[in-house]
PDB file of N, CA and C in Angstrom:
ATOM      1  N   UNK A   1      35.701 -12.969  26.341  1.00  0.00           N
ATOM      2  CA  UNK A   1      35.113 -13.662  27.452  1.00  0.00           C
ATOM      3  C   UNK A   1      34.402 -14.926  26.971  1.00  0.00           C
ATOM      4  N   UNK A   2      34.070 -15.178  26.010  1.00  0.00           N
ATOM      5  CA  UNK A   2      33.387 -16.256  24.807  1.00  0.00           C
ATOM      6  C   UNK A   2      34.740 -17.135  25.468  1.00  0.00           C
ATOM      7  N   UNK A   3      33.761 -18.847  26.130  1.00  0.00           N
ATOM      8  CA  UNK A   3      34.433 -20.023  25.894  1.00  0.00           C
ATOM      9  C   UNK A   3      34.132 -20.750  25.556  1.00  0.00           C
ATOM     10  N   UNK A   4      35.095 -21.767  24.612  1.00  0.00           N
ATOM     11  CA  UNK A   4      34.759 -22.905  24.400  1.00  0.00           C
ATOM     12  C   UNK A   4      33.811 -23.809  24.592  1.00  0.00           C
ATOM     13  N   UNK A   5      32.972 -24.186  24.108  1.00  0.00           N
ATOM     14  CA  UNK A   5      31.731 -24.651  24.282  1.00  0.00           C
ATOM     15  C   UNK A   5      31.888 -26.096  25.079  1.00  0.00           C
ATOM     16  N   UNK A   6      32.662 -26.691  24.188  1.00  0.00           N
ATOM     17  CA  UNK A   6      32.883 -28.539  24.591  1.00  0.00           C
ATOM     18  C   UNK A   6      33.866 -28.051  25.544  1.00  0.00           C
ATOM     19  N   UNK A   7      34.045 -26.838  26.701  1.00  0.00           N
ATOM     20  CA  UNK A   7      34.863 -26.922  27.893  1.00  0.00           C
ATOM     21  C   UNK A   7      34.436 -26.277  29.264  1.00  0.00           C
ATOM     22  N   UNK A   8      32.785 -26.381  28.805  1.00  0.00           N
ATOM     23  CA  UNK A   8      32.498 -25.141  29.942  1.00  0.00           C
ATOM     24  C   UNK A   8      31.401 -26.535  30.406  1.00  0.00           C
ATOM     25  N   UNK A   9      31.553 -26.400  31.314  1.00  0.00           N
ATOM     26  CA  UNK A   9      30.561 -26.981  32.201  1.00  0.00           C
ATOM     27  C   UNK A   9      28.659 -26.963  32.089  1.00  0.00           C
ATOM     28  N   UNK A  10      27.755 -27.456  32.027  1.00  0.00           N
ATOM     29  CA  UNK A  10      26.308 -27.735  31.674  1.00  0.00           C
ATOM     30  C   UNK A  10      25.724 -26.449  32.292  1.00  0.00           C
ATOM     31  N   UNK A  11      26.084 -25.751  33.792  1.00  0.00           N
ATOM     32  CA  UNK A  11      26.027 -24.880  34.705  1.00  0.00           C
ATOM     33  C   UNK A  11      26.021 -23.443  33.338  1.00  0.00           C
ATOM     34  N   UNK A  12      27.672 -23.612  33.368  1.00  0.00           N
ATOM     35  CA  UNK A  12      28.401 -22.004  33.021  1.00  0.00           C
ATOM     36  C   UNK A  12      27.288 -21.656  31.281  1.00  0.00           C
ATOM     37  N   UNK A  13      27.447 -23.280  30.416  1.00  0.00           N
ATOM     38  CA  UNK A  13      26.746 -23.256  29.262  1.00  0.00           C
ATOM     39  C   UNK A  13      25.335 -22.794  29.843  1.00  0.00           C
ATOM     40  N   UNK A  14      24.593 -22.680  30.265  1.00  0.00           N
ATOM     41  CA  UNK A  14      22.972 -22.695  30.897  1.00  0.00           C
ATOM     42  C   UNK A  14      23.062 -21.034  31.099  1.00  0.00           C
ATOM     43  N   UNK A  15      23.940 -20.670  31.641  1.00  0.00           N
ATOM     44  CA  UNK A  15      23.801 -18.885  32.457  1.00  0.00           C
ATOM     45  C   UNK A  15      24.017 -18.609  30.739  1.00  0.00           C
ATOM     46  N   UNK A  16      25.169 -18.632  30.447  1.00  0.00           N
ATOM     47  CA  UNK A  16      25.827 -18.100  29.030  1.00  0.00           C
ATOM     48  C   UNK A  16      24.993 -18.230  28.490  1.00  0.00           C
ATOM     49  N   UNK A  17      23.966 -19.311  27.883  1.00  0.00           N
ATOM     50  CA  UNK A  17      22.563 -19.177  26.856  1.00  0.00           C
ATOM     51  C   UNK A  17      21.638 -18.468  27.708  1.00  0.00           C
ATOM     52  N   UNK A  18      21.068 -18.456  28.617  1.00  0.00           N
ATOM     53  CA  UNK A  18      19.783 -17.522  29.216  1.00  0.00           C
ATOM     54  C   UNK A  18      20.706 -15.917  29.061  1.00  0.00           C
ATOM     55  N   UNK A  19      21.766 -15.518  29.533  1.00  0.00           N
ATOM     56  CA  UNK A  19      22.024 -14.059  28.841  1.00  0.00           C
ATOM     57  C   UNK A  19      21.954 -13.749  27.976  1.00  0.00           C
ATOM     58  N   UNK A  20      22.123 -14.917  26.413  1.00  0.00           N
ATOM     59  CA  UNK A  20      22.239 -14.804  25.576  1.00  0.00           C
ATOM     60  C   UNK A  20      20.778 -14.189  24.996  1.00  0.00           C
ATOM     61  N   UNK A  21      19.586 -15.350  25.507  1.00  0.00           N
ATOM     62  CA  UNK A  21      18.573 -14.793  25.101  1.00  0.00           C
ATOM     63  C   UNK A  21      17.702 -13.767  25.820  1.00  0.00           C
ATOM     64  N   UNK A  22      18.561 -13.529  26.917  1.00  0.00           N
ATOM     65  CA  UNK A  22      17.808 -12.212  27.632  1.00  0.00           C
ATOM     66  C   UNK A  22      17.894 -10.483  26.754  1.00  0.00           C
ATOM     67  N   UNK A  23      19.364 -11.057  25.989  1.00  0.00           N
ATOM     68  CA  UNK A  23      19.276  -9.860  25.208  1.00  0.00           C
ATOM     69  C   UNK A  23      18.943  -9.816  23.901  1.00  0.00           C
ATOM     70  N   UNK A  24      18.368 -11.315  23.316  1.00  0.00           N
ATOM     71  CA  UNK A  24      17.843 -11.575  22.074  1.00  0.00           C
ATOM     72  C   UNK A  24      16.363 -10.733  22.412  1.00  0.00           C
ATOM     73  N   UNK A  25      15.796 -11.205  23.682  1.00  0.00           N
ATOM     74  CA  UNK A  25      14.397 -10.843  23.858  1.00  0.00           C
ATOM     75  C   UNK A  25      14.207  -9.081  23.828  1.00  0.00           C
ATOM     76  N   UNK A  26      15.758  -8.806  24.322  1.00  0.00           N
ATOM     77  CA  UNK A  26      15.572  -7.131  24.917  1.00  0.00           C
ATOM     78  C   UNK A  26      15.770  -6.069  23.221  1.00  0.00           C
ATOM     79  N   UNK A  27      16.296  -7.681  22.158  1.00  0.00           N
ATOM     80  CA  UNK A  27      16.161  -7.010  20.823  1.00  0.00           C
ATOM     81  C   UNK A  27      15.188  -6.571  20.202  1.00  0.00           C
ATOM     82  N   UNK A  28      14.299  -7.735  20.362  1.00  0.00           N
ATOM     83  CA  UNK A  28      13.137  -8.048  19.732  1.00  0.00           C
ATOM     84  C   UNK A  28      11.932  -6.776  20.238  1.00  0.00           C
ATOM     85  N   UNK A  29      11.951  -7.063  21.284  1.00  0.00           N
ATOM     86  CA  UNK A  29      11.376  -5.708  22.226  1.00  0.00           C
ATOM     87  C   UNK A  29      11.329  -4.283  21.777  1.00  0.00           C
ATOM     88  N   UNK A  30      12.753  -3.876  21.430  1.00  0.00           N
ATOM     89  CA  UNK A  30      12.818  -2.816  20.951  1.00  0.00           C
ATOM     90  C   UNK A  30      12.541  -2.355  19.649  1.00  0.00           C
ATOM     91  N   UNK A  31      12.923  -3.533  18.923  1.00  0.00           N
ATOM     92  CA  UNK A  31      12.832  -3.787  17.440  1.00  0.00           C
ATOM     93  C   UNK A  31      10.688  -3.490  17.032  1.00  0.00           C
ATOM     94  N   UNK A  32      10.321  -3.915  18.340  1.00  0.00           N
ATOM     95  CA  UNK A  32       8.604  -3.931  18.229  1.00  0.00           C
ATOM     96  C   UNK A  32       7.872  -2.217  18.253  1.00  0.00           C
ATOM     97  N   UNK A  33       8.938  -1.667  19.298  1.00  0.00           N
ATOM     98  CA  UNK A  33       8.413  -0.675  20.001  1.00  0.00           C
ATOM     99  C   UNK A  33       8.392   0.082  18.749  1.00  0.00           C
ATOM    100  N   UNK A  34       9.607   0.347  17.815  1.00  0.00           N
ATOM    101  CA  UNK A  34      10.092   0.935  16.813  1.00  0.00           C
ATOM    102  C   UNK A  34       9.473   0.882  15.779  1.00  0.00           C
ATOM    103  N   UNK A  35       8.408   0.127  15.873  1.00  0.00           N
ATOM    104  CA  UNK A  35       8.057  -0.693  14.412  1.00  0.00           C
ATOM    105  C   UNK A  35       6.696   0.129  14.689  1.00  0.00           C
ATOM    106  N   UNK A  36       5.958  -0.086  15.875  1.00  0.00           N
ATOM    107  CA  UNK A  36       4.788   0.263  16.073  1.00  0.00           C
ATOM    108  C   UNK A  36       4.800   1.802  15.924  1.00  0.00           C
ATOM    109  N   UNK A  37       5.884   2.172  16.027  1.00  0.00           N
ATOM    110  CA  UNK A  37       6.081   3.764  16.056  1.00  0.00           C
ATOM    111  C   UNK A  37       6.029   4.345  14.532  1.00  0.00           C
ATOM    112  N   UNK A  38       6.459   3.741  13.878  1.00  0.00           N
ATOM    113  CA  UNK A  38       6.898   3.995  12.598  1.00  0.00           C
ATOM    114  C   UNK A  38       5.459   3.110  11.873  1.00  0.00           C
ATOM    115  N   UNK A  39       4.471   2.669  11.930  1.00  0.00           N
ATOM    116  CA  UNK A  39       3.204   2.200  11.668  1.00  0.00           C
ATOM    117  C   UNK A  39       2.492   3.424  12.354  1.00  0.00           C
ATOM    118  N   UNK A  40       2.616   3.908  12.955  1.00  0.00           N
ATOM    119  CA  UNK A  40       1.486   5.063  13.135  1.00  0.00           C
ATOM    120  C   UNK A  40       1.581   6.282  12.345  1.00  0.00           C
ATOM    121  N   UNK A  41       2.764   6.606  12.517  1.00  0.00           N
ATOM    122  CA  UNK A  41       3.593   7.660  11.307  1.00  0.00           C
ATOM    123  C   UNK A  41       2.587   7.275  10.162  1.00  0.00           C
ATOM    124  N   UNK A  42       2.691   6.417   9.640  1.00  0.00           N
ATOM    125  CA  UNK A  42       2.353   6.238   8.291  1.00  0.00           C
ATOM    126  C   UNK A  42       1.026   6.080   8.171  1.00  0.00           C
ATOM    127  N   UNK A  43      -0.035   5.514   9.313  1.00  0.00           N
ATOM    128  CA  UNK A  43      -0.856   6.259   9.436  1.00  0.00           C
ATOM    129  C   UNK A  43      -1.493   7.495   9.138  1.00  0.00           C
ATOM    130  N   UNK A  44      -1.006   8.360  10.165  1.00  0.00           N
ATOM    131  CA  UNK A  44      -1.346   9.635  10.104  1.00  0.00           C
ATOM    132  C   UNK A  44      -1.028  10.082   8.334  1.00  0.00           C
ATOM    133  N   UNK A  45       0.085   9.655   8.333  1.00  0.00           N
ATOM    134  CA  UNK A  45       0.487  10.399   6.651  1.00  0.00           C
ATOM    135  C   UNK A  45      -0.474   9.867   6.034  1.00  0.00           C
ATOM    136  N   UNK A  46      -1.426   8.938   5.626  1.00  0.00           N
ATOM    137  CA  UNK A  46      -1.909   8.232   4.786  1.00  0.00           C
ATOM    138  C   UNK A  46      -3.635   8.944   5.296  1.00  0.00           C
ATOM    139  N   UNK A  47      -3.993   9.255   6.149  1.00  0.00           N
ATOM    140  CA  UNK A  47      -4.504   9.863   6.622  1.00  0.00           C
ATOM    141  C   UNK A  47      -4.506  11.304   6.209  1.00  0.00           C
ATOM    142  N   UNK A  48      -3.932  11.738   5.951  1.00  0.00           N
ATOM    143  CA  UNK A  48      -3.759  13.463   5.601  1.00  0.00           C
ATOM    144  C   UNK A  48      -3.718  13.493   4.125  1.00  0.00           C
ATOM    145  N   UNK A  49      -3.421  12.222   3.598  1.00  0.00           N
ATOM    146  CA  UNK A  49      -3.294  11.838   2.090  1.00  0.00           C
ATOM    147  C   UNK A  49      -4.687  11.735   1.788  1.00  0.00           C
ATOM    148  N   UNK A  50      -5.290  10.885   2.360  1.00  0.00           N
ATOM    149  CA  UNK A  50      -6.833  10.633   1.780  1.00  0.00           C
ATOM    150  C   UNK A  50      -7.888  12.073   1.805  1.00  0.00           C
ATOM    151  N   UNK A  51      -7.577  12.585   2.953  1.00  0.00           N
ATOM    152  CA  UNK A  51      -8.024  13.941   3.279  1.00  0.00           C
ATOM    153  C   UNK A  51      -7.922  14.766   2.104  1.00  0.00           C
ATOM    154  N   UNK A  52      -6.378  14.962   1.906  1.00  0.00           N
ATOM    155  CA  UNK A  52      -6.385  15.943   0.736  1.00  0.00           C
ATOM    156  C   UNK A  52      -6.395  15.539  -0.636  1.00  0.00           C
ATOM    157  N   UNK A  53      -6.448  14.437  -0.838  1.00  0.00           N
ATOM    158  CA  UNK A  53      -7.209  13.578  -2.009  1.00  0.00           C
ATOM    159  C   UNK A  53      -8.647  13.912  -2.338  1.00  0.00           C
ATOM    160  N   UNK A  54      -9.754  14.222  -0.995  1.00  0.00           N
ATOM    161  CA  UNK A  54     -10.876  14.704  -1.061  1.00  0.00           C
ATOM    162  C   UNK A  54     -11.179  15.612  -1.248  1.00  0.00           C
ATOM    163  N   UNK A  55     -10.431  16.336  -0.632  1.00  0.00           N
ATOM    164  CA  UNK A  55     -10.921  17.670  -1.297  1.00  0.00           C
ATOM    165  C   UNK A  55     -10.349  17.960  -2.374  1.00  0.00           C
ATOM    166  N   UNK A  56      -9.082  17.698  -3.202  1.00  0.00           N
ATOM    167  CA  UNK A  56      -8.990  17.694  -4.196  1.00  0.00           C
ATOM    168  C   UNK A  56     -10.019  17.729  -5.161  1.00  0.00           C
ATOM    169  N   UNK A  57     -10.559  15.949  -5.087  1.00  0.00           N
ATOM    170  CA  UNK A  57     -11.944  16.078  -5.702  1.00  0.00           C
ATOM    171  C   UNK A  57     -12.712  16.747  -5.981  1.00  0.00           C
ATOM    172  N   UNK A  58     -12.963  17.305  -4.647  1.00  0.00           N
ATOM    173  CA  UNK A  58     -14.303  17.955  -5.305  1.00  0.00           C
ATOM    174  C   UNK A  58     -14.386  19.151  -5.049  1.00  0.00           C
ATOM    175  N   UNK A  59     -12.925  19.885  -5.367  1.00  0.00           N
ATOM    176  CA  UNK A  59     -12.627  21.180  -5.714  1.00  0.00           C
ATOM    177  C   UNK A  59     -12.660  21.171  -7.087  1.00  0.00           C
ATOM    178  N   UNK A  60     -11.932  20.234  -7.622  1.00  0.00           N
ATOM    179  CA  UNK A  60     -11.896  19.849  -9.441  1.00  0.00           C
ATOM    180  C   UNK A  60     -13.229  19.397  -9.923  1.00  0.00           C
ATOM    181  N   UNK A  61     -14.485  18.742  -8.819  1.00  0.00           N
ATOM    182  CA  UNK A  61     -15.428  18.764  -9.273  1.00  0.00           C
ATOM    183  C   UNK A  61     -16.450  20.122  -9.504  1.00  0.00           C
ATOM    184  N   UNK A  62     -15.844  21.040  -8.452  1.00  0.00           N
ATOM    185  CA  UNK A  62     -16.606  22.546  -8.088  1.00  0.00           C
ATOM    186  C   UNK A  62     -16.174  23.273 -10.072  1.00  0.00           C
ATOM    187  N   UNK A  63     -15.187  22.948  -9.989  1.00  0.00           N
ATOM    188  CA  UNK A  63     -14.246  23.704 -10.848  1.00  0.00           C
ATOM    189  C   UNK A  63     -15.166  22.938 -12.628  1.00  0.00           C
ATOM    190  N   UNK A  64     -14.950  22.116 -12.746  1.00  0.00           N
ATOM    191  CA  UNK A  64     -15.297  21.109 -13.871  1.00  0.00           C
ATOM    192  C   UNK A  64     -17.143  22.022 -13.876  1.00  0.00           C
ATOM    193  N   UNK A  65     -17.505  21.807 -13.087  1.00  0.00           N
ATOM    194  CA  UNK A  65     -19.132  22.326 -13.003  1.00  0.00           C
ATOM    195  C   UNK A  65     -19.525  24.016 -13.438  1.00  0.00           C
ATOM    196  N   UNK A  66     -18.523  24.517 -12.549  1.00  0.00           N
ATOM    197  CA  UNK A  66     -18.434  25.630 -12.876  1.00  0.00           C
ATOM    198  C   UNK A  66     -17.957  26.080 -14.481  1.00  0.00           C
ATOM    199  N   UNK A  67     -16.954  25.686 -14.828  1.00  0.00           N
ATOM    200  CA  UNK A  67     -16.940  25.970 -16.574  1.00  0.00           C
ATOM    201  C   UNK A  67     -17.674  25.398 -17.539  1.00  0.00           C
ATOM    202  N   UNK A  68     -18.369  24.311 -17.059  1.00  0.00           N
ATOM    203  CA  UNK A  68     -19.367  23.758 -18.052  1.00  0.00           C
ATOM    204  C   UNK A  68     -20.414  24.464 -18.061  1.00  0.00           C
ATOM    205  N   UNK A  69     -20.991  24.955 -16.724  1.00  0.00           N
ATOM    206  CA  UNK A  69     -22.454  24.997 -17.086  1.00  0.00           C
ATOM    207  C   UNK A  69     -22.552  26.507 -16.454  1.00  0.00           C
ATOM    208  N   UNK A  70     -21.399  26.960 -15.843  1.00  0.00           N
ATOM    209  CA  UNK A  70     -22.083  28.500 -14.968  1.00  0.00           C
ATOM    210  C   UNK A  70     -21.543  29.597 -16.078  1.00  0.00           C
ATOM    211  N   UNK A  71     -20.291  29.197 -17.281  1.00  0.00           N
ATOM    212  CA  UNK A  71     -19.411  29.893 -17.776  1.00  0.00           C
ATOM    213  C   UNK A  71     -20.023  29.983 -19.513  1.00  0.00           C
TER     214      UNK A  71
END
């Protein structure tokens, strides 16, 4: 359905580019929604990371204390 550029009229060229970017925009759009989705994900993971990073700590600190000085 693609015509010739130097044969289509200023009209037909004008519709043909605004569809064009109606579905550039409907890319971009989705491309955002997806993105923001996948930024929260990683969130939360990074989130549950720091969490159990902490207590890590200072379970190995409970632990370190305990054989030095209770043992």
């Amino acid at each position: 359905m693609e015509q010739d550029i130097h044969n289509m009229s200023d009209h037909d060229l004008l519709v043909t580019m605004h569809e064009q970017v109606k579905n550039i925009r409907a890319d971009i759009k989705e491309l955002k929604e997806g993105t923001s989705e996948k930024l929260s994900d990683h969130e939360i993971r990074i989130r549950r990371l720091e969490t159990w990073g902490a207590i890590l700590v200072g379970v190995s600190y409970a632990l370190q204390f305990y054989f030095n000085f209770i043992k």
